[in-house]
N, C-alpha and C. Protein backbone atom coordinates (compact mmCIF):
# COMPACT_ATOMS: atom_id res chain seq x y z
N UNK A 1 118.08 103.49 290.22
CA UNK A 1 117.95 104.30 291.40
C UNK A 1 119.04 105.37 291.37
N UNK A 2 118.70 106.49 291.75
CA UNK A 2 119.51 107.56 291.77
C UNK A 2 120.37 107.99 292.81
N UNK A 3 121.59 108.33 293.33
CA UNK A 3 122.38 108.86 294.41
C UNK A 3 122.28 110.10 294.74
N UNK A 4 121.89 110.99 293.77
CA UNK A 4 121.33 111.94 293.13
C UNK A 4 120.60 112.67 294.53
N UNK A 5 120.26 113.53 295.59
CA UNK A 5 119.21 113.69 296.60
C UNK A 5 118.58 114.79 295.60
N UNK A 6 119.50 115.55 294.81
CA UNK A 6 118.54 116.46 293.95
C UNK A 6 117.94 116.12 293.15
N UNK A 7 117.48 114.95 293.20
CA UNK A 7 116.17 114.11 292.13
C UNK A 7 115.13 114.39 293.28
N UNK A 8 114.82 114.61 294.62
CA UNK A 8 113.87 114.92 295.23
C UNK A 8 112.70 115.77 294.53
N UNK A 9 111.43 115.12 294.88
CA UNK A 9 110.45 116.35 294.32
C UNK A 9 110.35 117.88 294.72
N UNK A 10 110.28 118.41 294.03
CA UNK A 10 110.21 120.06 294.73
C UNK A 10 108.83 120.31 295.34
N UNK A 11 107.90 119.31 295.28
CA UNK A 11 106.59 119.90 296.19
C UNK A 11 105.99 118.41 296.06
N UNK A 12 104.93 118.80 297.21
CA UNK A 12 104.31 117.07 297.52
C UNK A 12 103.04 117.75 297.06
N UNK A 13 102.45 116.43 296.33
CA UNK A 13 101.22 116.72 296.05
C UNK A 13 100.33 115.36 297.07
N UNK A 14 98.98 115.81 296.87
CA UNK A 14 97.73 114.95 297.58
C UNK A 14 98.28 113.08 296.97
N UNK A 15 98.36 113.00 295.55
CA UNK A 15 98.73 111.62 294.43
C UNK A 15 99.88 111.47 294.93
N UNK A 16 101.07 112.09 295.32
CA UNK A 16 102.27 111.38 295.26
C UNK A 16 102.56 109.98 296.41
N UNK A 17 103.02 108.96 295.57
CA UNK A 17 102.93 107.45 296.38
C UNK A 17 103.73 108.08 298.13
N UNK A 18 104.44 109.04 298.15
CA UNK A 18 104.89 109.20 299.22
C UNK A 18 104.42 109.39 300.33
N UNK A 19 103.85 110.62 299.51
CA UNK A 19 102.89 111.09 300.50
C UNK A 19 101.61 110.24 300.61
N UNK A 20 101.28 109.40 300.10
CA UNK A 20 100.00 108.53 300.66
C UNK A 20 100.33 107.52 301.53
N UNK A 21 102.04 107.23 301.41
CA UNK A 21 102.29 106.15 302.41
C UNK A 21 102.44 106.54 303.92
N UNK A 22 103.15 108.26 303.70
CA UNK A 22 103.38 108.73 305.37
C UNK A 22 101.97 108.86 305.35
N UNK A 23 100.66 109.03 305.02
CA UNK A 23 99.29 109.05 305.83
C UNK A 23 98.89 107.77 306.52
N UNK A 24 99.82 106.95 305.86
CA UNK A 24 99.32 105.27 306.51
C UNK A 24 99.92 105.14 307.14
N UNK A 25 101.11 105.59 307.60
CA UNK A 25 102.01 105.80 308.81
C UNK A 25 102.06 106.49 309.61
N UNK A 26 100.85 107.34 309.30
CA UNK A 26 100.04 108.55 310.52
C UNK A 26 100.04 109.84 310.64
N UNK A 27 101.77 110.03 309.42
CA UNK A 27 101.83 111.51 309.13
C UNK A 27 101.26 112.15 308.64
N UNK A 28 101.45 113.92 308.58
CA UNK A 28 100.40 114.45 308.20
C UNK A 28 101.02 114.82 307.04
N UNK A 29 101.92 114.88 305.94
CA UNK A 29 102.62 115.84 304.97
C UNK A 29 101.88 117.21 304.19
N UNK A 30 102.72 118.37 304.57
CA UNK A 30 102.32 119.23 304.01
C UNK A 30 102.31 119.39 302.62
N UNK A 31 101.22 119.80 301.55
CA UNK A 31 101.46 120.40 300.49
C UNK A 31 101.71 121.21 299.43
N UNK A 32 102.41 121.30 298.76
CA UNK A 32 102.87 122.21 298.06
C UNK A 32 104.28 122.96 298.89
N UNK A 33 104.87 121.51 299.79
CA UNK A 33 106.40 121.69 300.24
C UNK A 33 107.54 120.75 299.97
N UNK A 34 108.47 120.90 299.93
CA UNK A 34 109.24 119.75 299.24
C UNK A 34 109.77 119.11 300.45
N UNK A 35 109.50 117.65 300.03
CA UNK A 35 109.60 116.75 300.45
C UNK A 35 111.15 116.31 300.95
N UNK A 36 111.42 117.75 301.70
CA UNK A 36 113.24 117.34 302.13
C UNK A 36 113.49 116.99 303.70
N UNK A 37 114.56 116.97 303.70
CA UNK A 37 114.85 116.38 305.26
C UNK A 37 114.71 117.94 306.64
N UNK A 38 114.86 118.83 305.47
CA UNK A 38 114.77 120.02 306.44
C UNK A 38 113.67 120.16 307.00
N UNK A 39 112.33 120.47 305.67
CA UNK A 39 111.21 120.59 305.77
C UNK A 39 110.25 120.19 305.95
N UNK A 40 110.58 118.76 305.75
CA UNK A 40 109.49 117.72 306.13
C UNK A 40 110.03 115.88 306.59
N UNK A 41 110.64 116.20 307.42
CA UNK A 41 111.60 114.94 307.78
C UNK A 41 110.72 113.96 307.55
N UNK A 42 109.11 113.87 308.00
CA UNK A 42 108.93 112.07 307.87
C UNK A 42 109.13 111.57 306.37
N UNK A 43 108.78 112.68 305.47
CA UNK A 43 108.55 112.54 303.73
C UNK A 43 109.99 111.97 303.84
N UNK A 44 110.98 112.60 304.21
CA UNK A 44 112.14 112.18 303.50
C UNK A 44 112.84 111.39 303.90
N UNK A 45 112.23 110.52 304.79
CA UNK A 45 112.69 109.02 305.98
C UNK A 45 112.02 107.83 304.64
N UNK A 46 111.23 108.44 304.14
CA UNK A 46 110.28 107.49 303.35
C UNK A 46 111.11 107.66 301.85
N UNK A 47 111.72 108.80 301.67
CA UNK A 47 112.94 108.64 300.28
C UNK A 47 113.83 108.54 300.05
N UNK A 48 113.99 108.54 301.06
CA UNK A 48 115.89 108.94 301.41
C UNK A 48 116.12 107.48 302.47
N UNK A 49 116.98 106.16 301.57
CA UNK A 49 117.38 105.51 302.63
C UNK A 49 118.60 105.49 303.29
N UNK A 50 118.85 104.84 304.15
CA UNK A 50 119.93 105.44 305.61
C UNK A 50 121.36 105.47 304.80
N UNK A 51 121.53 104.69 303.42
CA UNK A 51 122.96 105.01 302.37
C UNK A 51 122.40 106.30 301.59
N UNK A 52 122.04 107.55 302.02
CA UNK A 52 121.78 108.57 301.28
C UNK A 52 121.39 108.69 299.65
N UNK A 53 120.59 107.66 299.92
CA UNK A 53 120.18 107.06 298.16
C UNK A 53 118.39 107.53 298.17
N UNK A 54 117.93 107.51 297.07
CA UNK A 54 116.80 107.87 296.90
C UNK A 54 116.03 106.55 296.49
N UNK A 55 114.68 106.59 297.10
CA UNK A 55 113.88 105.43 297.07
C UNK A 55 112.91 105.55 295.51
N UNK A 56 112.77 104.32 295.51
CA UNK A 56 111.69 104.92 293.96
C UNK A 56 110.44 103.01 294.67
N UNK A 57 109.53 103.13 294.08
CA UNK A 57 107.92 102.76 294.25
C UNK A 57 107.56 102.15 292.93
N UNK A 58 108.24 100.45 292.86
CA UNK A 58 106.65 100.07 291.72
C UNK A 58 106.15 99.69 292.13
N UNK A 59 105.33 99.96 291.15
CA UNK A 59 103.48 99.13 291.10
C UNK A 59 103.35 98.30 289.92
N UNK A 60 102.45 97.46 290.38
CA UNK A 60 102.24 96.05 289.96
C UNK A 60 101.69 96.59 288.64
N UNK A 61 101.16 95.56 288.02
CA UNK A 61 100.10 95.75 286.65
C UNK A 61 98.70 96.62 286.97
N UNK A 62 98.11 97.48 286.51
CA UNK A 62 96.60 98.05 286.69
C UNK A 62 95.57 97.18 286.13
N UNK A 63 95.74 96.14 285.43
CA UNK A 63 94.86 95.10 284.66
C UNK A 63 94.31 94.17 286.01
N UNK A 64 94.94 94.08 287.22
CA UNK A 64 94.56 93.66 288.01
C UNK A 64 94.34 94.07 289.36
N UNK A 65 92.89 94.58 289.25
CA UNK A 65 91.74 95.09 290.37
C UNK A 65 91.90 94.50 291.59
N UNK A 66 91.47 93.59 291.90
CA UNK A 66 91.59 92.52 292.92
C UNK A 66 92.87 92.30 293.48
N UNK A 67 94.05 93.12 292.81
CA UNK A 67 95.23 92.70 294.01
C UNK A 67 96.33 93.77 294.15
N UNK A 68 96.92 94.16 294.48
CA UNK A 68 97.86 95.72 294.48
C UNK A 68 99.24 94.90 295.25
N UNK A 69 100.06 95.15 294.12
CA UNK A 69 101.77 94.60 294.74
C UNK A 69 102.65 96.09 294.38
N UNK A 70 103.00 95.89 295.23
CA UNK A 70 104.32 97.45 295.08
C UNK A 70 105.62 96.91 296.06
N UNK A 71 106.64 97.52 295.13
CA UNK A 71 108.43 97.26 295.58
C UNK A 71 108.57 98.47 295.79
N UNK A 72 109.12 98.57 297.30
CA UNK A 72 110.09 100.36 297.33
C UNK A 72 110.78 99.53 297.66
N UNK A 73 112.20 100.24 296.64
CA UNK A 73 113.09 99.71 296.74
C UNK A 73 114.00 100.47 297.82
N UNK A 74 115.27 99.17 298.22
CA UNK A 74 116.14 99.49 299.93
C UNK A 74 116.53 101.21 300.01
């Protein structure tokens, strides 16, 4: 994990895990804007945790259809 905030993406796309999670959380994220605290605060509540660290998203194995596990990490 990076400390890094300039590891942020420079633009959100429709695919990015981020942005598909603020839609399940009701937000709307704009695209083709970067995903910062200026410009798009909910995106960056979802990357940025409250120790100014950047979040990162695995995903489980793709060999298995039937079940979806993902870690964002603290």
């Amino acid at each position: 994990m990076s400390t890094n905030l300039a590891v942020l993406p420079g633009t959100t796309n429709t695919f990015d895990w981020f942005a598909k999670l603020a839609r399940q959380l009701g937000s709307s994220p704009q695209l083709g804007i970067a995903p910062s605290p200026a410009l798009q605060p909910q995106l960056a509540s979802i990357l940025i945790n409250p120790a100014q660290n950047t979040r990162l998203l695995l995903l489980g194995p793709t060999n298995e259809a039937n079940q979806q596990r993902f870690l964002l990490s603290p």
